[in-house]
C-alpha atoms as a PDB file:
ATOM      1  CA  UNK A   1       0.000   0.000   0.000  1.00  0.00           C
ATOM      2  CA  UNK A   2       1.317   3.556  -0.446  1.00  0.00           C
ATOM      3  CA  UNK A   3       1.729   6.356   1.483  1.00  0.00           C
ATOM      4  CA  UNK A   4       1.930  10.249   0.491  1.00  0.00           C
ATOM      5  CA  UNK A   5       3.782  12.692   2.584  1.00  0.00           C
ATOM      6  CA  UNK A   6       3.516  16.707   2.207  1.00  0.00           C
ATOM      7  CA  UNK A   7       6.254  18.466   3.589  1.00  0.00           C
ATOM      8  CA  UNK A   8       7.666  22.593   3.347  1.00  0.00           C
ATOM      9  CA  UNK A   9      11.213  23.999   3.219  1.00  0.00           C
ATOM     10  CA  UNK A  10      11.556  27.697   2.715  1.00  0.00           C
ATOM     11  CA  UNK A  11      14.248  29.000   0.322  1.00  0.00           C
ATOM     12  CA  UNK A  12      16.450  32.202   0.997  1.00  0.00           C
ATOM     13  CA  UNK A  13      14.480  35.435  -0.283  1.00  0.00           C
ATOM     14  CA  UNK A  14      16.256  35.864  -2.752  1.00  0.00           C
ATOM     15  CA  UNK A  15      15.089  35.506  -6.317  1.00  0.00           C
ATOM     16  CA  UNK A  16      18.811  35.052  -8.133  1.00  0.00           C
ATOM     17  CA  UNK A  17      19.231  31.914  -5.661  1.00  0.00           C
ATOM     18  CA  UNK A  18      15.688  31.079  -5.822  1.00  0.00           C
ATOM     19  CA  UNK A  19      16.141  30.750  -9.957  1.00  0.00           C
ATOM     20  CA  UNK A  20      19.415  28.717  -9.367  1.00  0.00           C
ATOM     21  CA  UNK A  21      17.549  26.415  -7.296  1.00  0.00           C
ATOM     22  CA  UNK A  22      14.803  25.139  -9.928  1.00  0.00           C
ATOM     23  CA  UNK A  23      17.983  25.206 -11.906  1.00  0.00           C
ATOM     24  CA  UNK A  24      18.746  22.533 -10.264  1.00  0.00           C
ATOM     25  CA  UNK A  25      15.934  20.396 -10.076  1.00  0.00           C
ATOM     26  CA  UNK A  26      15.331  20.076 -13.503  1.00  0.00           C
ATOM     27  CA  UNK A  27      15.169  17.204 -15.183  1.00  0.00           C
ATOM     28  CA  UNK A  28      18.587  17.171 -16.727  1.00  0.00           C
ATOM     29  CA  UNK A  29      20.386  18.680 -13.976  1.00  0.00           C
ATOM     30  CA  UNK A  30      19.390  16.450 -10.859  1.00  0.00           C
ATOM     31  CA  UNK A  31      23.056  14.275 -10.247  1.00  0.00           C
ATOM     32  CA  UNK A  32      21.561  10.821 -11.101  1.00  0.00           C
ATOM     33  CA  UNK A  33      22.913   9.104  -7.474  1.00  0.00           C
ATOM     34  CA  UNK A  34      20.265  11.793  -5.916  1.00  0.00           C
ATOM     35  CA  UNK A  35      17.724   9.790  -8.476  1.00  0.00           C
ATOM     36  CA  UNK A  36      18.926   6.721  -7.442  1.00  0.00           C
ATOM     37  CA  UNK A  37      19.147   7.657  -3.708  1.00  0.00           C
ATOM     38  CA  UNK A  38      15.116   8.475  -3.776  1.00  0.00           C
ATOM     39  CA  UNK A  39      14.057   5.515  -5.998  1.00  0.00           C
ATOM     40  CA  UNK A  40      16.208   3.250  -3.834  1.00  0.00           C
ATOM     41  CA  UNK A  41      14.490   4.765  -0.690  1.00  0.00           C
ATOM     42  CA  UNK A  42      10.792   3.184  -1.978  1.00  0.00           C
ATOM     43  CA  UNK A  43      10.026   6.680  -3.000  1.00  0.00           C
ATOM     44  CA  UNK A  44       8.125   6.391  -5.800  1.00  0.00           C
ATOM     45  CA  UNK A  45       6.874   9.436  -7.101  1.00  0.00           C
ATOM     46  CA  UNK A  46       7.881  13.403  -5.882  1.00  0.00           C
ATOM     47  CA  UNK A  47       6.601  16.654  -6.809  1.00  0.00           C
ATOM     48  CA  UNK A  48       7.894  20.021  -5.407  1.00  0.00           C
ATOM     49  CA  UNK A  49       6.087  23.287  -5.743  1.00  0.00           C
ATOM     50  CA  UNK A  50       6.862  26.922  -4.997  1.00  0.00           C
ATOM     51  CA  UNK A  51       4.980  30.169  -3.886  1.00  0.00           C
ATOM     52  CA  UNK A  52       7.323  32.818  -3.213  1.00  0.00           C
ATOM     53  CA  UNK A  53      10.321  31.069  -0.940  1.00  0.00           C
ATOM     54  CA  UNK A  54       8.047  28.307   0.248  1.00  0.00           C
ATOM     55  CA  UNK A  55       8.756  24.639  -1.370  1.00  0.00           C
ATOM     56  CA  UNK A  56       6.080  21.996  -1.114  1.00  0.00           C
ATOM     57  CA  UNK A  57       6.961  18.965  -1.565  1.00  0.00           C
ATOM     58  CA  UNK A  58       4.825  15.729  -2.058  1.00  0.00           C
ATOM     59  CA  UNK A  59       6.136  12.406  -2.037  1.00  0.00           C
ATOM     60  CA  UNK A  60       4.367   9.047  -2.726  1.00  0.00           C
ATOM     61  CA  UNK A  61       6.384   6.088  -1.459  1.00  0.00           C
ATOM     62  CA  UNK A  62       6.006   2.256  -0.948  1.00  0.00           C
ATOM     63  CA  UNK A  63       5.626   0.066   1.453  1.00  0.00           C
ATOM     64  CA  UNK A  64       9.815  -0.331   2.090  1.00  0.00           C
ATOM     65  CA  UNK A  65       9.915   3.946   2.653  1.00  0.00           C
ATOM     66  CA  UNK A  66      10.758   5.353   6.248  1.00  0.00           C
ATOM     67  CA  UNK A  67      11.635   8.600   7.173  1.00  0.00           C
ATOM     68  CA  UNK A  68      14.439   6.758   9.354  1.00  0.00           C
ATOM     69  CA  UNK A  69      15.869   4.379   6.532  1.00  0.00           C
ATOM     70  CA  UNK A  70      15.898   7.134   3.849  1.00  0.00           C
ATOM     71  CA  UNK A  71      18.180   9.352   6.492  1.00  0.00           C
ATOM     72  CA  UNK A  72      20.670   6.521   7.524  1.00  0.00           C
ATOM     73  CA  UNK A  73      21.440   5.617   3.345  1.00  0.00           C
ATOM     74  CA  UNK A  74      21.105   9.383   2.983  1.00  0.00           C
ATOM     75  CA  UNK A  75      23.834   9.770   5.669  1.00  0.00           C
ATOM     76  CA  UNK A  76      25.617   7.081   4.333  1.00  0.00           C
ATOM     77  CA  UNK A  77      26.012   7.998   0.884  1.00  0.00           C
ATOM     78  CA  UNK A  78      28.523  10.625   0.073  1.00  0.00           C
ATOM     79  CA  UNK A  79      27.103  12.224  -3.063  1.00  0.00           C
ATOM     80  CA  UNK A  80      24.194  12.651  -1.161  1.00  0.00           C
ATOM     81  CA  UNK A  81      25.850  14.729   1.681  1.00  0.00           C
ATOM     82  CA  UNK A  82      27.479  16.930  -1.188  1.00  0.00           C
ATOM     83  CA  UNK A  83      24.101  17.401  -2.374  1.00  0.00           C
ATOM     84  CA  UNK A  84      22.856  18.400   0.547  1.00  0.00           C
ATOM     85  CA  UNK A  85      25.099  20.894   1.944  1.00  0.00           C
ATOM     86  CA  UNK A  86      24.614  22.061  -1.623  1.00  0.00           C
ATOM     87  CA  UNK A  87      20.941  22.382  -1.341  1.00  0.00           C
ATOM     88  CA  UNK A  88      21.699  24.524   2.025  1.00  0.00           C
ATOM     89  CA  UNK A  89      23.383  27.615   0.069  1.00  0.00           C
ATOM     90  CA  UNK A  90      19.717  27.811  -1.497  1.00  0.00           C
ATOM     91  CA  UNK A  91      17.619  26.587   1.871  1.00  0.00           C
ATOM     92  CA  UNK A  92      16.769  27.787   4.996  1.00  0.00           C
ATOM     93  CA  UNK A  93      15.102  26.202   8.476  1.00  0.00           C
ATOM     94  CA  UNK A  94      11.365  27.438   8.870  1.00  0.00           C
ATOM     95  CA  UNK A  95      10.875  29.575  12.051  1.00  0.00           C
ATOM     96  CA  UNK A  96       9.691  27.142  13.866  1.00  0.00           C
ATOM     97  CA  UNK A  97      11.563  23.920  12.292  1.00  0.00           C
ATOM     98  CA  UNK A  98      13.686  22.078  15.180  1.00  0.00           C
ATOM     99  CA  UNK A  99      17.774  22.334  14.762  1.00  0.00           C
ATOM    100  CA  UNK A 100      19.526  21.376  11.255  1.00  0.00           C
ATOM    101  CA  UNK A 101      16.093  20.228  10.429  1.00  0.00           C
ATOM    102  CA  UNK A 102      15.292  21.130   6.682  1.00  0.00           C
ATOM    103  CA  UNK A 103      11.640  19.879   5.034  1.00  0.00           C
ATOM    104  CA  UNK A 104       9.054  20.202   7.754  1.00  0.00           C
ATOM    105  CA  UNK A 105       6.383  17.264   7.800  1.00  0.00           C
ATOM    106  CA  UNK A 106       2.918  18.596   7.269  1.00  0.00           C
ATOM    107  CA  UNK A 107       0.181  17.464   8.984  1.00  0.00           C
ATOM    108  CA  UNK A 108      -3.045  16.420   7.026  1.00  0.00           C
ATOM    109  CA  UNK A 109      -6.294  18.901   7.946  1.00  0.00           C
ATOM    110  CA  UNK A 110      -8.541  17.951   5.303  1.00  0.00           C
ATOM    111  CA  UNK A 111      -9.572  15.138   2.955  1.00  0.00           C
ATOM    112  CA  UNK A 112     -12.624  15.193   0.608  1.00  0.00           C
ATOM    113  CA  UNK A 113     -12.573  11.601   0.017  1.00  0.00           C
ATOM    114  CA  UNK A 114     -13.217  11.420   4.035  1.00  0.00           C
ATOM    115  CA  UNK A 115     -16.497  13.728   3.721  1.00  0.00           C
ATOM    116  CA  UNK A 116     -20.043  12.213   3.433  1.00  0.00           C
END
């Protein structure tokens, strides 16, 4: 059975950076071990969306995804690390996000397929 997650990262205000970032994520510019680091995670699908500095990002994963398993490969894979501290020069912790923590979890307030 799968799972979706929804979580936010805020970007630095700054639109140069901002345009450097979705630089980065497209398509032909993603490093393919951070493709192969998600897939290999049980992540199977992930969409990230923007309104001014605030990222979205929804991720559909399998049955084999955890948030702790995808951190230790994450922490155990070099490339990703460089990718990461990469990422930071573009990212910044929400207000109210807890220590080195980037993407915040969101928490689910509504479902239509829930209402009668």
């Amino acid at each position: 059975m799968n799972k979706k997650y929804c979580l936010a990262v805020d970007l630095v205000d700054d639109e140069a950076l901002i345009q450097e970032y979705e630089n980065w994520h497209k398509p032909e510019n993603v490093w393919p071990e951070i493709m192969k680091s998600i897939r290999d995670a049980g992540i199977t699908n992930m969409e990230i969306f923007r309104v001014g500095n605030r990222m979205f990002m929804i991720m559909e994963v399998d049955e084999t995804f955890s948030f702790e398993r995808k951190a230790a490969m994450d922490a155990a894979n070099p490339k990703v690390q460089e990718w990461e501290q990469l990422m930071w020069k573009y990212q910044q912790s929400m207000p109210f996000a807890k220590n080195g923590e980037k993407w915040v979890l969101l928490d689910k307030v509504f479902d239509l397929s829930q209402c009668i």
